[in-house]
C-alpha atoms as a PDB file:
ATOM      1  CA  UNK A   1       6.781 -17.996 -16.009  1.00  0.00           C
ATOM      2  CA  UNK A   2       7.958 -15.217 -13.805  1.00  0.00           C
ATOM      3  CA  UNK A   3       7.379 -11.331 -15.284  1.00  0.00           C
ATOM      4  CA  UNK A   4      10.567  -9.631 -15.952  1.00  0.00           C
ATOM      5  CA  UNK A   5      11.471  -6.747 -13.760  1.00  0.00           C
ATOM      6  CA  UNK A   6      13.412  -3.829 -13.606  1.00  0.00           C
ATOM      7  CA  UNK A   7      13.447  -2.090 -10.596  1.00  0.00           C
ATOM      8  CA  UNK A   8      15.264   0.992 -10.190  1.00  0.00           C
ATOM      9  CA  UNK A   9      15.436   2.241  -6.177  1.00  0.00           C
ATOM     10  CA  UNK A  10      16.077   5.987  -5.154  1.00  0.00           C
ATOM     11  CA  UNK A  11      16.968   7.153  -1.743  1.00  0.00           C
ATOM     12  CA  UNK A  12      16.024  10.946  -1.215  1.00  0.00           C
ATOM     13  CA  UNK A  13      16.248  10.307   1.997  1.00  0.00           C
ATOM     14  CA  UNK A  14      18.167   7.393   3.967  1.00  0.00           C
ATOM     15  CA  UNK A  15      15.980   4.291   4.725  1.00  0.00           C
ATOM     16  CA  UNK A  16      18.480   1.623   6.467  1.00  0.00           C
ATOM     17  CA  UNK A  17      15.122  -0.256   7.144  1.00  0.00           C
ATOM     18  CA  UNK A  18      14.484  -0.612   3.413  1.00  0.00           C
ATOM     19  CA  UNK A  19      16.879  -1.661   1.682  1.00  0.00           C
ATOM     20  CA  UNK A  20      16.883  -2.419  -2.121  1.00  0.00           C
ATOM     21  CA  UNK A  21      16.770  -6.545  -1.680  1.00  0.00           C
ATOM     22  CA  UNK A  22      13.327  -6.104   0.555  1.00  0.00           C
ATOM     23  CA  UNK A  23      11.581  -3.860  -2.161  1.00  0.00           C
ATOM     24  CA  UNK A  24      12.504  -6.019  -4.648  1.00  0.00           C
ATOM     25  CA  UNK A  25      10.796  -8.595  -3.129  1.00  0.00           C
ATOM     26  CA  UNK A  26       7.806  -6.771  -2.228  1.00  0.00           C
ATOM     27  CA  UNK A  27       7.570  -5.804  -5.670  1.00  0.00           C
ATOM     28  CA  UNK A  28       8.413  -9.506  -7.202  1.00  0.00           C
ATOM     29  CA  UNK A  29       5.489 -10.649  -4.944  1.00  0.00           C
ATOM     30  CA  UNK A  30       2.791  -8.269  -6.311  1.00  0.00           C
ATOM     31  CA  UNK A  31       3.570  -9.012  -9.421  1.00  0.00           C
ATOM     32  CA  UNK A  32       3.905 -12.361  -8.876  1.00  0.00           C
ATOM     33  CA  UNK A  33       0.345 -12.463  -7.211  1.00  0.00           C
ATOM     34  CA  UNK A  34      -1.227  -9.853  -9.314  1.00  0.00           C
ATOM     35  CA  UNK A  35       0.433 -10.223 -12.780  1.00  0.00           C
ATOM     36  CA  UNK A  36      -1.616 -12.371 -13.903  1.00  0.00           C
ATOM     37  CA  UNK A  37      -5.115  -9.594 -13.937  1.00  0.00           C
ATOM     38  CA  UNK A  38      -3.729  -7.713 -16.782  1.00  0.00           C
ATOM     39  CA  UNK A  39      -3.949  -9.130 -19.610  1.00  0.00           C
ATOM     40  CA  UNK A  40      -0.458  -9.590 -22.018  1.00  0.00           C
ATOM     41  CA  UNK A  41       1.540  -8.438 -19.150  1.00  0.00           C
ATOM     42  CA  UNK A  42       5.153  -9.857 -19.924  1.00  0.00           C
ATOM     43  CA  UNK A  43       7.107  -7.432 -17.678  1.00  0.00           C
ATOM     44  CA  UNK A  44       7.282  -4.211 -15.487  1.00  0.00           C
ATOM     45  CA  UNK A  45       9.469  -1.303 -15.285  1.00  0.00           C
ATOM     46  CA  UNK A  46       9.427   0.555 -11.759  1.00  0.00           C
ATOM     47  CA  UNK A  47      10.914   2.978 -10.222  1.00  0.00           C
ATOM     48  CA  UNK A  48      10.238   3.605  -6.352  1.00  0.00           C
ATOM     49  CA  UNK A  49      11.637   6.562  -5.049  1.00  0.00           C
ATOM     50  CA  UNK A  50      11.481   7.140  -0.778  1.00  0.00           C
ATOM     51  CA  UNK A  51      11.608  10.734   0.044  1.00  0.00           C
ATOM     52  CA  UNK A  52      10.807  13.010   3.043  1.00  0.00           C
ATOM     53  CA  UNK A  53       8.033  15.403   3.926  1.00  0.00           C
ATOM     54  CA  UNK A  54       9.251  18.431   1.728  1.00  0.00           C
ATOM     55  CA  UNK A  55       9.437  16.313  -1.863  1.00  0.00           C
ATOM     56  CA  UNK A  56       6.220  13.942  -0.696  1.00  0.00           C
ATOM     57  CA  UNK A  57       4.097  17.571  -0.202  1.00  0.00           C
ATOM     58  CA  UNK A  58       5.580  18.883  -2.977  1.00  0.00           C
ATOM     59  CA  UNK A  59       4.775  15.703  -5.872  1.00  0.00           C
ATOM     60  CA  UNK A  60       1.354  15.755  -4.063  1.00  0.00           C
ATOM     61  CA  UNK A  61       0.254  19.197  -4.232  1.00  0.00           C
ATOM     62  CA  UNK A  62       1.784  19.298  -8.048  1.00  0.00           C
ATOM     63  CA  UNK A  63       0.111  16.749  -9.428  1.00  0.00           C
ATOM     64  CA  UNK A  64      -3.047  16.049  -7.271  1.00  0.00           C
ATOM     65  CA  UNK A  65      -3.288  19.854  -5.768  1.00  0.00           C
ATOM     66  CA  UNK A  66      -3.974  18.783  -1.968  1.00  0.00           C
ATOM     67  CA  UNK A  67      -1.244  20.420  -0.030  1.00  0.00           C
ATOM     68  CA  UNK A  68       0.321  18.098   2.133  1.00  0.00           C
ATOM     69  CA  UNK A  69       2.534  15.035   2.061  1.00  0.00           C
ATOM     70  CA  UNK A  70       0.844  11.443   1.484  1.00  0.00           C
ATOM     71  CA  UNK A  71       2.314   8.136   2.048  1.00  0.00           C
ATOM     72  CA  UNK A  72       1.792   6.595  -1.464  1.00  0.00           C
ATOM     73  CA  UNK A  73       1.791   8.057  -4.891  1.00  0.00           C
ATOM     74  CA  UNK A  74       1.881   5.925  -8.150  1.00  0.00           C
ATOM     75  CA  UNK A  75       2.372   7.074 -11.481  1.00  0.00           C
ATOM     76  CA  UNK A  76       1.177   4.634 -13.759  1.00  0.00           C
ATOM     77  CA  UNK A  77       1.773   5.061 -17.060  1.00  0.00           C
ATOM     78  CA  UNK A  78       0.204   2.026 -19.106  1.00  0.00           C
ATOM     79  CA  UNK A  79       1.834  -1.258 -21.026  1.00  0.00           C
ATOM     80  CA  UNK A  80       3.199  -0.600 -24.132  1.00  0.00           C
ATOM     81  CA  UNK A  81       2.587  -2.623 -27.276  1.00  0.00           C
ATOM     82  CA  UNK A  82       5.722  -5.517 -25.960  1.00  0.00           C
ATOM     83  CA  UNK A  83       3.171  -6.269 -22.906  1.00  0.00           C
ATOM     84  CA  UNK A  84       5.431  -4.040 -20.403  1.00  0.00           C
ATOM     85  CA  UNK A  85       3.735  -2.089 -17.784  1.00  0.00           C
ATOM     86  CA  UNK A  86       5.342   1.469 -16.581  1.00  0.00           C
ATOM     87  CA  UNK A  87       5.102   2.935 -13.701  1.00  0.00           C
ATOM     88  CA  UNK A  88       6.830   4.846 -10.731  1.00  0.00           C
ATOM     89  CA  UNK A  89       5.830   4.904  -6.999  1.00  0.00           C
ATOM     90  CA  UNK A  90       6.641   7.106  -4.404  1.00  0.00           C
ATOM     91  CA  UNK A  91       6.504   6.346  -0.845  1.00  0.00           C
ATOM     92  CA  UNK A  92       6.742   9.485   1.500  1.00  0.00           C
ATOM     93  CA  UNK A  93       9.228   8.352   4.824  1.00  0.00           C
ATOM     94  CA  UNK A  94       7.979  10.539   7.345  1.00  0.00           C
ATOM     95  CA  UNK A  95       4.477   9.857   6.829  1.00  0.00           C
ATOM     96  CA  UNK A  96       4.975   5.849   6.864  1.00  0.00           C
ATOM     97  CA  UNK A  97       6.774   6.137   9.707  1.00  0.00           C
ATOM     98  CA  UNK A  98       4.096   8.440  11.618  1.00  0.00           C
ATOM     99  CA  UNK A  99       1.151   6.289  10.405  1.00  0.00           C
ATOM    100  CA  UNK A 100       3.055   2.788  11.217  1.00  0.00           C
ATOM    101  CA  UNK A 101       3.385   4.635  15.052  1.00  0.00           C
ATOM    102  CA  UNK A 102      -0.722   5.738  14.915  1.00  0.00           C
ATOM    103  CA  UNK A 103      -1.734   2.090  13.799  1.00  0.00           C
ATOM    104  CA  UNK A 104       0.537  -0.264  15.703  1.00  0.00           C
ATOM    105  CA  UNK A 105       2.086  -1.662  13.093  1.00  0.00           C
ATOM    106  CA  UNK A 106       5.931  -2.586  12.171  1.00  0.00           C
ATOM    107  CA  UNK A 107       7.687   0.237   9.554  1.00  0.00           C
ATOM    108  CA  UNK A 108       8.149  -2.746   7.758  1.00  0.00           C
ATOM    109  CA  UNK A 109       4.538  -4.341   7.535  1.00  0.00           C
ATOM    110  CA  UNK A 110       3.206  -0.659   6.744  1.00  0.00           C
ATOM    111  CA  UNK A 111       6.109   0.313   4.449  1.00  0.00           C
ATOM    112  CA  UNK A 112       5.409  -3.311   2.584  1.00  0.00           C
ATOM    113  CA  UNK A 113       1.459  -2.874   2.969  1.00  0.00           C
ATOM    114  CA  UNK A 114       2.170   0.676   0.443  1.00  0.00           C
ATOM    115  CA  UNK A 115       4.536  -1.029  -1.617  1.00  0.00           C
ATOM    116  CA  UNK A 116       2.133  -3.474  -2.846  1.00  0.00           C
ATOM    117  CA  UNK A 117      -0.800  -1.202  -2.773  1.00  0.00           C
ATOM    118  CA  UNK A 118       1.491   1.110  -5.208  1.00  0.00           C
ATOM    119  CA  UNK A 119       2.521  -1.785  -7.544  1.00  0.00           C
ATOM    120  CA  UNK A 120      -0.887  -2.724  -7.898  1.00  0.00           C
ATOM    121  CA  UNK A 121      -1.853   0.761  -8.795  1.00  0.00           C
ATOM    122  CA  UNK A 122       0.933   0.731 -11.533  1.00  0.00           C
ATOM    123  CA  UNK A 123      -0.917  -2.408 -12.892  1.00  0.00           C
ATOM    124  CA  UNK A 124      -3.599  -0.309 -13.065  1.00  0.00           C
ATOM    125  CA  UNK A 125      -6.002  -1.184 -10.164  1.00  0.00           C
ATOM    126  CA  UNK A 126      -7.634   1.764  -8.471  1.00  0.00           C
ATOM    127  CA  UNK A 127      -9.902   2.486  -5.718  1.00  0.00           C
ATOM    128  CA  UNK A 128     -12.435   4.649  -6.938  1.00  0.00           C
ATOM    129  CA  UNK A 129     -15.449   3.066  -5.858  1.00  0.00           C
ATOM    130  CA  UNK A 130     -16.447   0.802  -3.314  1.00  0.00           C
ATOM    131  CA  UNK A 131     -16.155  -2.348  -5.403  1.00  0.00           C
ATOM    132  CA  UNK A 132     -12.743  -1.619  -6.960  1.00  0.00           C
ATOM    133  CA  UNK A 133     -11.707  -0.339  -3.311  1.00  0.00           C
ATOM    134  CA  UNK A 134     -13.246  -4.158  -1.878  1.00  0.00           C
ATOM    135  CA  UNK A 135     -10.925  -6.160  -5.101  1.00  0.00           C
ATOM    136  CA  UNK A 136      -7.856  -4.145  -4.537  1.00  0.00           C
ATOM    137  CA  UNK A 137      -7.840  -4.376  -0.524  1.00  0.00           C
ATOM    138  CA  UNK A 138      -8.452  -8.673  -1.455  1.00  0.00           C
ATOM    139  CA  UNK A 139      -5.328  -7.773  -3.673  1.00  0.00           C
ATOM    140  CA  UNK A 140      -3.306  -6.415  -1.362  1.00  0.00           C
ATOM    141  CA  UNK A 141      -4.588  -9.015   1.803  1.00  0.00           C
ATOM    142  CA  UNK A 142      -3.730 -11.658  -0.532  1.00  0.00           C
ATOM    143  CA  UNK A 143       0.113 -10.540  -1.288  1.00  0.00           C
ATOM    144  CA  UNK A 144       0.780  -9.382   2.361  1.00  0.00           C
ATOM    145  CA  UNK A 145      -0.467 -12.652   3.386  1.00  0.00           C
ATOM    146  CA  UNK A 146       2.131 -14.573   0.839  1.00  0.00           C
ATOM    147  CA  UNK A 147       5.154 -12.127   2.877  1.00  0.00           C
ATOM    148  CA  UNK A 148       3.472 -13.508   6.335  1.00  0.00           C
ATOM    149  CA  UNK A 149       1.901 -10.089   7.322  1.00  0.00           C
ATOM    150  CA  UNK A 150      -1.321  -9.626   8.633  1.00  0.00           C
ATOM    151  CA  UNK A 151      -4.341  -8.058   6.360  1.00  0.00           C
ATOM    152  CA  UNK A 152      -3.576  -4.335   6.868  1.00  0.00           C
ATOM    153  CA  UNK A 153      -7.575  -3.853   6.934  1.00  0.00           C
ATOM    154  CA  UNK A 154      -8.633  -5.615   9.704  1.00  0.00           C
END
């Protein structure tokens, strides 16, 4: 059975590339993939909000005091007792769009790539050492490869 979802999309800035049907599925997928490593997860609550340079430096330097604007953050706030996870993910425009130039990729494929690898934060997978860094990247290779994109870490 299928995790409920409720997505809710905000557009600080315009991104006619991204529009709400296409996160939604990016989204559906990780959970669909990556529900199933949390324990009594029944559904997710998300918001993903795409902003510009001036709000993406601003959220980063206020709550992780480096002073400059970052592609992904996620703010995951746990599951409550009902088995619903919380969370809200912010993907920074500018700098997707800069760093999709520098690697060769599509806006798309990177814009997707941070999608997932801010869902799967909100499920509460981190990086923080190099074992949780080598499971999440599998993760994230796995669900990319479901949407037909190449592993981002290669």
């Amino acid at each position: 059975m299928a995790l409920e979802l409720s997505l809710a999309v905000q557009y600080a800035e315009p991104a006619p590339q991204l529009p709400r049907w296409r996160l939604r599925r990016w989204v559906r997928r990780s959970l669909d993939v990556a529900g199933g490593t949390l324990p009594g997860l029944r559904a997710a609550a998300l918001t993903l909000r795409l902003v510009g340079q001036e709000e993406g430096r601003e959220l980063n330097l206020q709550y992780r005091e480096r002073d400059y604007a970052t592609n992904v953050l996620t703010f995951e706030y746990g599951m409550d007792p009902e088995g619903t996870v919380a969370g809200d993910i912010v993907l920074c425009l500018p700098v997707l769009e800069r760093e999709a130039r520098e690697q060769g990729k599509t806006l798309l494929n990177h814009a997707a790539h941070l999608t997932v690898h801010g869902v799967l934060h909100a499920l509460g997978h981190d990086h923080l050492d190099a074992a949780e860094a080598r499971e999440m990247e599998a993760l994230e290779t796995r669900i990319l490869e479901t949407l037909g994109i190449a592993d981002p870490y290669a």
